[in-house]
C-alpha atoms as a PDB file:
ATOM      1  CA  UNK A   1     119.279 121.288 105.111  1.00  0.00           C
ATOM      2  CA  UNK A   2     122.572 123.495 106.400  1.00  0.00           C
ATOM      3  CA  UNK A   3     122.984 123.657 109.891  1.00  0.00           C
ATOM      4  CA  UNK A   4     122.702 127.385 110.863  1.00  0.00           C
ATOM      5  CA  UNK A   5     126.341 128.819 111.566  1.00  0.00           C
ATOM      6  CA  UNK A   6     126.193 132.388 114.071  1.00  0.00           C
ATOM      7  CA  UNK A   7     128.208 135.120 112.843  1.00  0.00           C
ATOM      8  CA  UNK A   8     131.573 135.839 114.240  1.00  0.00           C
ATOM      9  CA  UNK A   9     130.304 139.697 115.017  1.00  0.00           C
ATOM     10  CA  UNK A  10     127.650 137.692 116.537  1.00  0.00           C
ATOM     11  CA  UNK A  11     129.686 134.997 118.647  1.00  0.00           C
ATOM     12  CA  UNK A  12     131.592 138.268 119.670  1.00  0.00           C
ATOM     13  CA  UNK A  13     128.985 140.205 121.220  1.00  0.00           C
ATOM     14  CA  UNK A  14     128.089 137.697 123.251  1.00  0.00           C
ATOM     15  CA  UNK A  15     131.310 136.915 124.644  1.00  0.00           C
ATOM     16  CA  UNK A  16     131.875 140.349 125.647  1.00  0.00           C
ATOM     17  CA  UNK A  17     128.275 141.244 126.553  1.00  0.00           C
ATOM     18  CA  UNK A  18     128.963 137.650 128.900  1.00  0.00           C
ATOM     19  CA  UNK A  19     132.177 139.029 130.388  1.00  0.00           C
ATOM     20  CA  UNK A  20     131.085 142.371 131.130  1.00  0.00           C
ATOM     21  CA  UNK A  21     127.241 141.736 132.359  1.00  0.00           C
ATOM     22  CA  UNK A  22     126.002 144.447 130.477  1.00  0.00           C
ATOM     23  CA  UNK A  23     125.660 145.200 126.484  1.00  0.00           C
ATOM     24  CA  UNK A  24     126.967 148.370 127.008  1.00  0.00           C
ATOM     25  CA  UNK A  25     130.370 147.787 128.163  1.00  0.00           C
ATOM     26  CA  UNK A  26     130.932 145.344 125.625  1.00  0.00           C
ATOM     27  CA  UNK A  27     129.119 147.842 123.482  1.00  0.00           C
ATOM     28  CA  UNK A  28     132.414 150.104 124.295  1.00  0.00           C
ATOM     29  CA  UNK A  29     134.950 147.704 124.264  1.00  0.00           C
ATOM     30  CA  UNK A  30     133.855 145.943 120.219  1.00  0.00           C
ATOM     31  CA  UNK A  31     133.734 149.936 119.210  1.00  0.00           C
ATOM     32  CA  UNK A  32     129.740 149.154 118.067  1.00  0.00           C
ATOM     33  CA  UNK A  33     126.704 150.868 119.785  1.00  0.00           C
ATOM     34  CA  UNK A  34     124.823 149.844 122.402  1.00  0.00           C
ATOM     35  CA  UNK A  35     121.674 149.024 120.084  1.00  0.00           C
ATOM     36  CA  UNK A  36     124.424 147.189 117.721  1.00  0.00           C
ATOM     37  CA  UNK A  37     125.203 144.607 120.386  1.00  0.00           C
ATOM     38  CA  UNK A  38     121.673 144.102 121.336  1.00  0.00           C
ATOM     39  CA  UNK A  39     120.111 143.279 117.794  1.00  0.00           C
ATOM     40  CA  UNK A  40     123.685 141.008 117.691  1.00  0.00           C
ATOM     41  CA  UNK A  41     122.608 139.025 120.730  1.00  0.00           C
ATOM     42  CA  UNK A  42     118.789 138.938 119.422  1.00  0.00           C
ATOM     43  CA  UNK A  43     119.688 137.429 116.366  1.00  0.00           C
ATOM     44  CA  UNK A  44     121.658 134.809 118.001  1.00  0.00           C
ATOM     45  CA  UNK A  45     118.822 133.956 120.361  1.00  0.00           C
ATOM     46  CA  UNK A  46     116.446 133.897 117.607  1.00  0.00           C
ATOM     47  CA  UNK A  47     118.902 131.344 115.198  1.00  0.00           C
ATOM     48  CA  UNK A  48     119.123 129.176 118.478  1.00  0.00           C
ATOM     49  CA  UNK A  49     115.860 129.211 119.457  1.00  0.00           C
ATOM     50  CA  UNK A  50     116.884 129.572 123.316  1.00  0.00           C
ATOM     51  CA  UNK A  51     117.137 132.538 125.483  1.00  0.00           C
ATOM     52  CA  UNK A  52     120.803 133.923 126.262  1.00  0.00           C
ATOM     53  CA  UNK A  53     120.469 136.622 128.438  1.00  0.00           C
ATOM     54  CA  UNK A  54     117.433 137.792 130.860  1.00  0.00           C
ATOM     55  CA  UNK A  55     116.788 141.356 131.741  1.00  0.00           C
ATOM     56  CA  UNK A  56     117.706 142.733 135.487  1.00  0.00           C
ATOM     57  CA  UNK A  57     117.216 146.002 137.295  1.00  0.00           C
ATOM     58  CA  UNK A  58     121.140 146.422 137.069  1.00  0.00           C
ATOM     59  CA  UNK A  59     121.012 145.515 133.408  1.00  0.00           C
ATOM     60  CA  UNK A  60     121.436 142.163 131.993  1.00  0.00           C
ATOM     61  CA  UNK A  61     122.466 138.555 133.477  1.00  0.00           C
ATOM     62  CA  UNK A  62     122.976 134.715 131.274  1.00  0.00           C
ATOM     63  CA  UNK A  63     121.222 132.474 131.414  1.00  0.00           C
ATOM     64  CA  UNK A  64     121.772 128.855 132.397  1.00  0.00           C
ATOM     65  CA  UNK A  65     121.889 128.071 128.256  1.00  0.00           C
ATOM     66  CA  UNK A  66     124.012 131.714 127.512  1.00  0.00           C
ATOM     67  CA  UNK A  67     126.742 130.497 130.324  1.00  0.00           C
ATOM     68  CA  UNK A  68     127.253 127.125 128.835  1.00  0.00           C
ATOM     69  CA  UNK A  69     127.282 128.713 125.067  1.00  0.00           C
ATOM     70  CA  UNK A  70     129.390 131.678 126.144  1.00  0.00           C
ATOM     71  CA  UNK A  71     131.981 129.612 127.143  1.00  0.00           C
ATOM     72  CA  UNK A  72     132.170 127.290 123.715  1.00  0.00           C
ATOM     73  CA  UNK A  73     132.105 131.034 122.119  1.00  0.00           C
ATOM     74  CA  UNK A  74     134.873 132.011 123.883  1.00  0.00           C
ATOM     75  CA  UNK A  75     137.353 129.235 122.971  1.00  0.00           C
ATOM     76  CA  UNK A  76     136.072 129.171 119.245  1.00  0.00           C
ATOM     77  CA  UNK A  77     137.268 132.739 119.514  1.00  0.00           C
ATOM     78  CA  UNK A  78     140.354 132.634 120.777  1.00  0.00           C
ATOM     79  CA  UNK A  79     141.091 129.378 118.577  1.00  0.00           C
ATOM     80  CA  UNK A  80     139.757 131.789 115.779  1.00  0.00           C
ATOM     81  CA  UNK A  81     142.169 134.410 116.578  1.00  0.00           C
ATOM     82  CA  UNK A  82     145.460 132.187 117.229  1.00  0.00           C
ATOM     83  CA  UNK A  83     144.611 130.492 113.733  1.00  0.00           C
ATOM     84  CA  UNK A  84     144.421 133.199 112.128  1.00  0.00           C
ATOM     85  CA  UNK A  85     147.201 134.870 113.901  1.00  0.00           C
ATOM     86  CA  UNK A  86     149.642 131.595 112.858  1.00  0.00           C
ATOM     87  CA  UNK A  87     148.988 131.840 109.074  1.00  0.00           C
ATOM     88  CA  UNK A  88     149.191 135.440 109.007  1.00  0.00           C
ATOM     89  CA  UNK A  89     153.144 135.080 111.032  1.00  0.00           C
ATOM     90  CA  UNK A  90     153.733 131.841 108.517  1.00  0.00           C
ATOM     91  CA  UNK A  91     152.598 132.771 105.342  1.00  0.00           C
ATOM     92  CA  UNK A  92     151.096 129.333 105.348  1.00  0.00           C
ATOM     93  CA  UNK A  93     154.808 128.131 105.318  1.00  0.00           C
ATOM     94  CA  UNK A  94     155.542 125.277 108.121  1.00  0.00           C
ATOM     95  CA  UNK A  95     153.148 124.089 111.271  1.00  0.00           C
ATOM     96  CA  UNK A  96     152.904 124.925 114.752  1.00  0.00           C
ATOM     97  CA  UNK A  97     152.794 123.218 117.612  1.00  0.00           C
ATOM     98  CA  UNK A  98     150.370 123.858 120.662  1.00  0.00           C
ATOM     99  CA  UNK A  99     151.691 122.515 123.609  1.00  0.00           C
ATOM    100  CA  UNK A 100     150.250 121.975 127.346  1.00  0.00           C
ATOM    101  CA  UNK A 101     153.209 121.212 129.466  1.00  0.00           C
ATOM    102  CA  UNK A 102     154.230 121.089 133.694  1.00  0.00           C
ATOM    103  CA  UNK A 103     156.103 124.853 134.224  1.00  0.00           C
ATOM    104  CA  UNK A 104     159.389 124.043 135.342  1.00  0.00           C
ATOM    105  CA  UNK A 105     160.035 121.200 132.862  1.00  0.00           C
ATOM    106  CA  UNK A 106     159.266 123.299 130.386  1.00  0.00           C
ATOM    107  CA  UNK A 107     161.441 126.081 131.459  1.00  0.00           C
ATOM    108  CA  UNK A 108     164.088 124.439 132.664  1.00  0.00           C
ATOM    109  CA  UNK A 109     164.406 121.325 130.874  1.00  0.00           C
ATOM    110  CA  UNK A 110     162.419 121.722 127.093  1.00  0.00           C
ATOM    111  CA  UNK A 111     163.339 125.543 126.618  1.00  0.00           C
ATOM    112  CA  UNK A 112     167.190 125.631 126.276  1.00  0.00           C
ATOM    113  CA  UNK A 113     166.745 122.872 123.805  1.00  0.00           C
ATOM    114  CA  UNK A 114     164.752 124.454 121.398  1.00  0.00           C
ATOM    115  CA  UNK A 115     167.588 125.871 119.508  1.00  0.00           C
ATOM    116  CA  UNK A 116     168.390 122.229 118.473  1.00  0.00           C
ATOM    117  CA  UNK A 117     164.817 121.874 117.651  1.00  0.00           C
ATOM    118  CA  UNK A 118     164.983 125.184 115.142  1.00  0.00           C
ATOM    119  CA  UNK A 119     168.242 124.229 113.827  1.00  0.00           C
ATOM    120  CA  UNK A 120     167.033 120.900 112.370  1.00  0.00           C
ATOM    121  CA  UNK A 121     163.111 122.057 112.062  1.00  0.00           C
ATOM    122  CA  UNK A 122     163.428 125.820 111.230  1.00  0.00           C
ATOM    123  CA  UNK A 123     159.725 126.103 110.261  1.00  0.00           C
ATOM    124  CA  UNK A 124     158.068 124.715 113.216  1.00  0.00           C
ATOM    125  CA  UNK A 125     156.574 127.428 115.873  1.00  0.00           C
ATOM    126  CA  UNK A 126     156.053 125.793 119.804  1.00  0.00           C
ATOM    127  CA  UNK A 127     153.118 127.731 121.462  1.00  0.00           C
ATOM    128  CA  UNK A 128     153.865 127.214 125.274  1.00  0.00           C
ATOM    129  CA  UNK A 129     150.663 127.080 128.164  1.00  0.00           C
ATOM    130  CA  UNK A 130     150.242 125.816 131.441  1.00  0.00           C
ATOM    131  CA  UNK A 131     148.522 122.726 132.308  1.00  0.00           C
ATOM    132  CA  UNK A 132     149.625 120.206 135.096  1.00  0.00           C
ATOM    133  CA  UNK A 133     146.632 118.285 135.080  1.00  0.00           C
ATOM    134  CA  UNK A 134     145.150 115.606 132.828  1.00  0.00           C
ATOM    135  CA  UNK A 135     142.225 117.512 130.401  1.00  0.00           C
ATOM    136  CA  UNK A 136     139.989 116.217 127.079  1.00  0.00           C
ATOM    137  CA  UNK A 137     141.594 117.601 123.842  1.00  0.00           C
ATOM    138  CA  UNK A 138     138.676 117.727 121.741  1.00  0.00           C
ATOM    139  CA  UNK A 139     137.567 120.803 124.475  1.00  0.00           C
ATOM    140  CA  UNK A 140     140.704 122.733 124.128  1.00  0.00           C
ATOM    141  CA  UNK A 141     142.828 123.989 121.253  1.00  0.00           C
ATOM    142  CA  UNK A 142     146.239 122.180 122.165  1.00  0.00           C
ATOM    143  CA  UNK A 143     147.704 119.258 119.593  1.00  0.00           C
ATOM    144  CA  UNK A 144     150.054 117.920 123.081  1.00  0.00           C
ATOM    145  CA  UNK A 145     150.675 118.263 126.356  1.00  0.00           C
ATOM    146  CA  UNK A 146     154.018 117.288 128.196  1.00  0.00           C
ATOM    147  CA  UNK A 147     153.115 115.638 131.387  1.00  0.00           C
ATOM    148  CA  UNK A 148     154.359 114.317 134.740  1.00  0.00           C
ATOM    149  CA  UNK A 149     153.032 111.538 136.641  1.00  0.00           C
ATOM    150  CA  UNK A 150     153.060 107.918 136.788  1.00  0.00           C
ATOM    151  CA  UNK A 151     152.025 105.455 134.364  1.00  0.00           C
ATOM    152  CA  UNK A 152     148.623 104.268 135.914  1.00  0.00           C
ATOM    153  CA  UNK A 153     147.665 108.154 135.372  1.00  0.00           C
ATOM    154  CA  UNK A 154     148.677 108.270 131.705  1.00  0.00           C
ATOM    155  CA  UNK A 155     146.412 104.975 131.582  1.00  0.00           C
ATOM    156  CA  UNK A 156     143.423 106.299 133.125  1.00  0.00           C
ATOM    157  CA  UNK A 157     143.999 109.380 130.103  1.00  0.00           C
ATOM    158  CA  UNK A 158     141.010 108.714 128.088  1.00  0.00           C
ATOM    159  CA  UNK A 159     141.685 109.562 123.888  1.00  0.00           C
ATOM    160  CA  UNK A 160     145.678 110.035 124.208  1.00  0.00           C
ATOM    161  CA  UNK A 161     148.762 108.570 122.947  1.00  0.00           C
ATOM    162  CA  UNK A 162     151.539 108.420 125.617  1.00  0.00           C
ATOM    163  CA  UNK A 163     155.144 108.793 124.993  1.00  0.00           C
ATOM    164  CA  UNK A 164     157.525 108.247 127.445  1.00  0.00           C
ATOM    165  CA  UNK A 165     160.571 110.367 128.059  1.00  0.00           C
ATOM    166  CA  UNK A 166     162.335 110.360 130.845  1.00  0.00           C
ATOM    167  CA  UNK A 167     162.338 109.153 134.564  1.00  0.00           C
ATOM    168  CA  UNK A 168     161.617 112.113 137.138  1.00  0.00           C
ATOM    169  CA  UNK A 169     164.681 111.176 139.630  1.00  0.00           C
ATOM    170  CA  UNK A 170     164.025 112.981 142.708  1.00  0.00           C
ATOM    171  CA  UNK A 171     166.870 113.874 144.922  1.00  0.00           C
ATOM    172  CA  UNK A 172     167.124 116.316 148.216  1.00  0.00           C
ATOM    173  CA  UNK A 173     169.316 119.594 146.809  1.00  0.00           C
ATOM    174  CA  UNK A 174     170.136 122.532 149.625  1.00  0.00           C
ATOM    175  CA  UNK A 175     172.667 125.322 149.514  1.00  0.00           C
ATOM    176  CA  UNK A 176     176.598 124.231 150.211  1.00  0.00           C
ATOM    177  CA  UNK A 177     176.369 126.347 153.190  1.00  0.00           C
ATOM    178  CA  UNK A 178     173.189 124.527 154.532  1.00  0.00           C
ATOM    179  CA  UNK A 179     175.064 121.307 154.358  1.00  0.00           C
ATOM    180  CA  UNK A 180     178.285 122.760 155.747  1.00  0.00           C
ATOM    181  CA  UNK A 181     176.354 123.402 159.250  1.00  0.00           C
ATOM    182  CA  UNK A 182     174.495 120.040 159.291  1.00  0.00           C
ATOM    183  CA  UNK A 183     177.687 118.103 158.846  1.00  0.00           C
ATOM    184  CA  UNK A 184     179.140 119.916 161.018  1.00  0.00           C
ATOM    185  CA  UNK A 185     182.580 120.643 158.230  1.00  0.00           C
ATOM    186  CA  UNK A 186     184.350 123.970 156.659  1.00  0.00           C
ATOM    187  CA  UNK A 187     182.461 125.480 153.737  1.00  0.00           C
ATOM    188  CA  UNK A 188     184.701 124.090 151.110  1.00  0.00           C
ATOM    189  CA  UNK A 189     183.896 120.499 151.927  1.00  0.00           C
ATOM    190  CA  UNK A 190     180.361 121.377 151.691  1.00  0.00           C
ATOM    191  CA  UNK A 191     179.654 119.308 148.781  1.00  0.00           C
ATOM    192  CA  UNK A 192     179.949 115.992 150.548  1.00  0.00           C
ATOM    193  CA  UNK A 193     176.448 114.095 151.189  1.00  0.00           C
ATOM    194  CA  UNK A 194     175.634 113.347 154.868  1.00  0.00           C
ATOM    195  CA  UNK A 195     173.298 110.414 155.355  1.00  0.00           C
ATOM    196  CA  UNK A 196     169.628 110.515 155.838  1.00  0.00           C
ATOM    197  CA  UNK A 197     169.401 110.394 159.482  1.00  0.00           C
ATOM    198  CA  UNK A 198     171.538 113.986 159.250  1.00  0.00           C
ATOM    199  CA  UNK A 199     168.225 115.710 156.642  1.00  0.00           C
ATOM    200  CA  UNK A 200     165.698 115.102 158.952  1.00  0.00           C
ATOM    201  CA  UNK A 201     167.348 117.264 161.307  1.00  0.00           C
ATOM    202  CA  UNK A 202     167.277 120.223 158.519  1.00  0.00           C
ATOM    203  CA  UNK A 203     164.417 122.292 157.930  1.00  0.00           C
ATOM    204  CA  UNK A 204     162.231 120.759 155.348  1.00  0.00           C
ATOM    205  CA  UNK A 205     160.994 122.472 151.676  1.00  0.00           C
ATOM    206  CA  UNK A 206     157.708 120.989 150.667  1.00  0.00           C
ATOM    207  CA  UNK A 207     156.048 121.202 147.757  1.00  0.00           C
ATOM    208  CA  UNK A 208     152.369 121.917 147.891  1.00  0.00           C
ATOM    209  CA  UNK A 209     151.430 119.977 144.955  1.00  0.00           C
ATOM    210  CA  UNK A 210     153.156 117.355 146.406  1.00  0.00           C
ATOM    211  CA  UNK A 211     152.854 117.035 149.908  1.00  0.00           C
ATOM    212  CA  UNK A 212     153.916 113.967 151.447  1.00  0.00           C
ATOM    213  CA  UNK A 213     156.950 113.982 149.142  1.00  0.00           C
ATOM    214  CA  UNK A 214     159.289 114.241 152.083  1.00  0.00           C
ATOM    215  CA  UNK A 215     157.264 111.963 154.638  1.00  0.00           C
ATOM    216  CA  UNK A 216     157.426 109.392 151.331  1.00  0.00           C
ATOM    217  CA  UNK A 217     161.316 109.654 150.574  1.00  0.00           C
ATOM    218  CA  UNK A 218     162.063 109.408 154.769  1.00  0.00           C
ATOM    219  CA  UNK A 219     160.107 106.400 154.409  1.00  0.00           C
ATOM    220  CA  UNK A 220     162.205 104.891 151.989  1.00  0.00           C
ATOM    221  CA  UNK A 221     165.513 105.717 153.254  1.00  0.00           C
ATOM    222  CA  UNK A 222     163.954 103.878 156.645  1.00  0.00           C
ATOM    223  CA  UNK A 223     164.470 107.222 158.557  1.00  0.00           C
ATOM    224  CA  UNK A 224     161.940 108.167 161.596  1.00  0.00           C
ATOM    225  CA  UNK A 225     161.162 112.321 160.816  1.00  0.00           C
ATOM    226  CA  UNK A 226     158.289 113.232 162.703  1.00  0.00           C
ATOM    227  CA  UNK A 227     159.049 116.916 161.274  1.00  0.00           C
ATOM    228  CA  UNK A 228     158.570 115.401 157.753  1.00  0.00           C
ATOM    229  CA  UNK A 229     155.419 117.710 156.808  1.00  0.00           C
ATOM    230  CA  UNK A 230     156.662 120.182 158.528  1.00  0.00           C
ATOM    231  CA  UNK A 231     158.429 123.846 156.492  1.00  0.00           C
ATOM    232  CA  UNK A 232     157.180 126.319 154.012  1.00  0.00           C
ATOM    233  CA  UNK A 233     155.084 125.237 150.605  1.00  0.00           C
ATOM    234  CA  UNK A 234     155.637 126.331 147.878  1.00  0.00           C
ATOM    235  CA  UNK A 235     153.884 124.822 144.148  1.00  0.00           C
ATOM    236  CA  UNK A 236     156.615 124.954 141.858  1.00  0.00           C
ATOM    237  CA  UNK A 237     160.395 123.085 141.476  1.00  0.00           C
ATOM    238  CA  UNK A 238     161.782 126.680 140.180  1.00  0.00           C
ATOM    239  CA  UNK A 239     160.412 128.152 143.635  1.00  0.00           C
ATOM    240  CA  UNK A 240     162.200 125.271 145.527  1.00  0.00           C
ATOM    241  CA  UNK A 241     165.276 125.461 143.578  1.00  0.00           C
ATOM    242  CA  UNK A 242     164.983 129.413 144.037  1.00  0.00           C
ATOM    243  CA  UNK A 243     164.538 128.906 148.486  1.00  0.00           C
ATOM    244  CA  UNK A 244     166.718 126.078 148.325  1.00  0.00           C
ATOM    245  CA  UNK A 245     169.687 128.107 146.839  1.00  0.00           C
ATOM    246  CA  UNK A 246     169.172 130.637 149.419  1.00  0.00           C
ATOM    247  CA  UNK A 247     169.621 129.171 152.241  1.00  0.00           C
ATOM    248  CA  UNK A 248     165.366 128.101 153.712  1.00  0.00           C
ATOM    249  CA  UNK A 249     165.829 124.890 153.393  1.00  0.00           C
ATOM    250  CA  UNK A 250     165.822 121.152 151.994  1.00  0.00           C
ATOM    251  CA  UNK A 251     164.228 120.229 148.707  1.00  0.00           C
ATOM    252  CA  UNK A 252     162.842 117.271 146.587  1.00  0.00           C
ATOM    253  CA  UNK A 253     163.849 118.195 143.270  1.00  0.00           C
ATOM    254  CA  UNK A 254     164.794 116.241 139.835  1.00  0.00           C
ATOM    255  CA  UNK A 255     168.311 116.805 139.073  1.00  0.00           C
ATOM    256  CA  UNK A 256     167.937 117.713 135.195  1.00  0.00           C
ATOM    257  CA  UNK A 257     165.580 120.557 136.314  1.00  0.00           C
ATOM    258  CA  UNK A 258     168.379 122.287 138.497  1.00  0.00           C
ATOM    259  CA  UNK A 259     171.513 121.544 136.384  1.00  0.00           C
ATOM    260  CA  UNK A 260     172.738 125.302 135.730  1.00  0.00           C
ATOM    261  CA  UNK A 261     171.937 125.366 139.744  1.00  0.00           C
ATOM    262  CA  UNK A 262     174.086 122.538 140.362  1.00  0.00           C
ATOM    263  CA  UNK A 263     176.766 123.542 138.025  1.00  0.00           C
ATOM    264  CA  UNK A 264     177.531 126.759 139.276  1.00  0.00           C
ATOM    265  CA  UNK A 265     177.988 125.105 143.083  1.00  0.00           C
ATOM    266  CA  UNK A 266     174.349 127.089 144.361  1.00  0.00           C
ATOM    267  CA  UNK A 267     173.283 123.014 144.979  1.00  0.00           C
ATOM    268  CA  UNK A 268     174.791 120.319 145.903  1.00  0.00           C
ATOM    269  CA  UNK A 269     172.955 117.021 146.428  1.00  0.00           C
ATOM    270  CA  UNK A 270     172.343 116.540 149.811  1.00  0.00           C
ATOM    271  CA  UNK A 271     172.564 112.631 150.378  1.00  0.00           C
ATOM    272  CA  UNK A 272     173.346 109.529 148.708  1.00  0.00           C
ATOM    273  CA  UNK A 273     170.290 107.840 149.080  1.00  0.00           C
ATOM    274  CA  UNK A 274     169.086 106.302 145.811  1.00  0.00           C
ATOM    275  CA  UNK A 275     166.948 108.553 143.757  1.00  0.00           C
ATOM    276  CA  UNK A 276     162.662 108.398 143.774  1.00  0.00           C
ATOM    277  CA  UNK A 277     161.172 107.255 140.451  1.00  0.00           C
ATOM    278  CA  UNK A 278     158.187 107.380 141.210  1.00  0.00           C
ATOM    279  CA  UNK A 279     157.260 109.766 137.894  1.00  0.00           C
ATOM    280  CA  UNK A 280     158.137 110.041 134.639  1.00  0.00           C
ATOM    281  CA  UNK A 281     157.553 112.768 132.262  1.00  0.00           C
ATOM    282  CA  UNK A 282     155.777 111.893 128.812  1.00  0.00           C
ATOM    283  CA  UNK A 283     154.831 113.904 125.787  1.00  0.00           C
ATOM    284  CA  UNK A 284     150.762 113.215 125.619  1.00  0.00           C
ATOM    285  CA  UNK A 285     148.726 113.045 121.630  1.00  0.00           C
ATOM    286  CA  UNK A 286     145.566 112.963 120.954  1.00  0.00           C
ATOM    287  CA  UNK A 287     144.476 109.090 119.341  1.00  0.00           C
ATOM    288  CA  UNK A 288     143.742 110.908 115.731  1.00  0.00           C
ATOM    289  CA  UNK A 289     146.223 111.562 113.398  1.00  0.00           C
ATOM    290  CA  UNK A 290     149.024 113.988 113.796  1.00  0.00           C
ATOM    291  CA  UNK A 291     150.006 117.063 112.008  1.00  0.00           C
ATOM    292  CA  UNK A 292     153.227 116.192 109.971  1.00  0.00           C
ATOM    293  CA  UNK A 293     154.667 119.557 112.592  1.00  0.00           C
ATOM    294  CA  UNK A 294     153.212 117.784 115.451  1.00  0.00           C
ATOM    295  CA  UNK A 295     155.097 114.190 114.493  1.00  0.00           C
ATOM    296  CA  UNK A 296     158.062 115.577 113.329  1.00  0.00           C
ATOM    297  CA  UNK A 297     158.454 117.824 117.246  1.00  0.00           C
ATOM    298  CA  UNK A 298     157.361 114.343 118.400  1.00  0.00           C
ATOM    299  CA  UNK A 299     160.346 112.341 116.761  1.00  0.00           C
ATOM    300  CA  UNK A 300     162.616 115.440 117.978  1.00  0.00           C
ATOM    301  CA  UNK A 301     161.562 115.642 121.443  1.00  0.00           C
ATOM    302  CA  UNK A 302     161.952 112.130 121.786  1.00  0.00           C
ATOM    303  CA  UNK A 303     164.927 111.612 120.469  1.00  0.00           C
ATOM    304  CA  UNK A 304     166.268 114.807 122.616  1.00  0.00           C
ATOM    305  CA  UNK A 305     165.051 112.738 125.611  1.00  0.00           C
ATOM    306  CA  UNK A 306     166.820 109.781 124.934  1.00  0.00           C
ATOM    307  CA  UNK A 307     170.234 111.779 125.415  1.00  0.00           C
ATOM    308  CA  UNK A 308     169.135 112.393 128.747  1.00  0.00           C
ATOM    309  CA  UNK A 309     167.783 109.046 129.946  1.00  0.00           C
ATOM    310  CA  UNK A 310     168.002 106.084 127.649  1.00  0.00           C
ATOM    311  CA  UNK A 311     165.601 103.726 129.517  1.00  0.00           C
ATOM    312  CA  UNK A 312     161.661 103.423 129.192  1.00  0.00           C
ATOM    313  CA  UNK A 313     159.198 102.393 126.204  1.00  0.00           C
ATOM    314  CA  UNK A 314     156.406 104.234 124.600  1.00  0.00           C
ATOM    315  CA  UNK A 315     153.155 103.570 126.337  1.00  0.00           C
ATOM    316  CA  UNK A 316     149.623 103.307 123.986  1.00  0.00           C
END
């Protein structure tokens, strides 16, 4: 017996009819008539055997069964179109890689490598999205995800492969002129570190997502700051780097996200004190097989990493 398969025109209706609340909004937006949509949805109810939508004075709402089912539509769609998208821009020529990764690593750190990554593997694509939080694989349409956190998270990942990349090294970075007024010197000896008694007297940059970071790295240096939570949040490192350069403040941030930053004399590391590892960054796999573009961006991006940090083992 074959197990009954809805039309796409089908799956469509209802993920516009579920969007919009009505049939004929989504009616107008799939080009099709009102009627169209609604012998669409009927047939799907009637190959499913449950109810989708119920009928209200304002038109129509899901039900309990169309909400869970519109949702799975939705992704089946958009994996639909992406797939079909990819072959069409390939010419079934090469792979692609879908990959979940933290922002500012990605932007900072993984993006102005990628020309290496062409030069040697000029037919693999790298679809970028944002995810900073541990998901399930088999419910979305992404073959990795490039994580941050420590190794008791990656553990508690349930289906994944772990590689490890790189230690996150987390240093305070302010402007030169910031540090000129706490230690009390002329501008151009700005880019001497004071010690950590001298940052707790600055005004503090926290990051949201992170918010004891600076009561946790006062700790460490042995440093009394009852101001530790105090100072603006903000979520991401590029928005710390970005307030830290002018002027607002002191920030936790890992060096290799900041080097052009650092480079062009915008930051200077603020003290001395020995660098946080409390995180690592690690390029996450599901446990099944990989695509030969997904292992060979694996053995690339790992390799890349080891130029940057040579220590660390895979995890499994």
């Amino acid at each position: 017996m074959r197990t009954p398969l809805p039309s796409t025109q089908a799956l469509a209706c209802l993920e516009a009819a579920a969007r919009h609340q009505s049939y004929t909004r989504a009616a107008q937006e799939l080009s099709l008539t009102q009627g169209a949509v609604s012998r669409q949805i009927i047939a799907l109810e009637e190959l499913l055997g449950v109810p989708l939508f119920r009928r209200t004075r304002h038109g129509v709402a899901l039900t309990d069964a169309g909400r869970h089912y519109a949702r799975q539509a939705a992704r089946w769609l958009l994996e639909l179109r992406q797939g079909t998208l990819e072959l069409m821009a390939r010419q079934g020529a090469g792979g692609s890689v879908a990959l979940a990764t933290v922002p500012t690593f990605a932007t900072r750190w993984l993006l102005p490598r990628l020309p290496q990554l062409a030069r040697h593997h000029p037919d693999i694509t790298v679809h970028f999205d944002v995810r900073t939080r541990p998901f399930l694989f088999a419910e979305t349409a992404f073959d990795a995800a490039l994580f941050a956190g420590t190794a008791v998270q990656v553990g508690n990942w349930p289906g994944v492969h772990a590689h490890w990349l790189m230690h996150e090294d987390i240093v305070p970075v302010c402007s030169p002129q910031l540090l000129a007024r706490a230690a009390s010197r002329e501008p151009g000896r700005a880019w001497q570190p004071v010690a950590p008694p001298a940052i707790a007297g600055l005004p503090l940059l926290q990051q949201s997502t992170r918010p004891l970071g600076w009561q946790q790295w006062f700790a460490a240096a042995g440093v009394a700051a009852p101001r530790a939570l105090d100072g603006p949040r903000l979520e991401l490192f590029s928005m710390l780097a970005t307030a830290a350069a002018q002027g607002l403040g002191v920030a936790l941030i890992p060096p290799l996200l900041i080097e052009q930053e650092l480079a062009r004399g915008e930051l200077v590391i603020a003290c001395a004190a020995a660098p946080q590892r409390e995180r690592s960054y690690y390029l996450v796999t599901p446990e099944q097989p990989a695509t030969p573009a997904l292992e060979r961006f694996t053995h690339w991006l790992i390799a890349a990493a080891r130029g940057a940090d040579t220590s660390g083992a895979d995890l499994a």
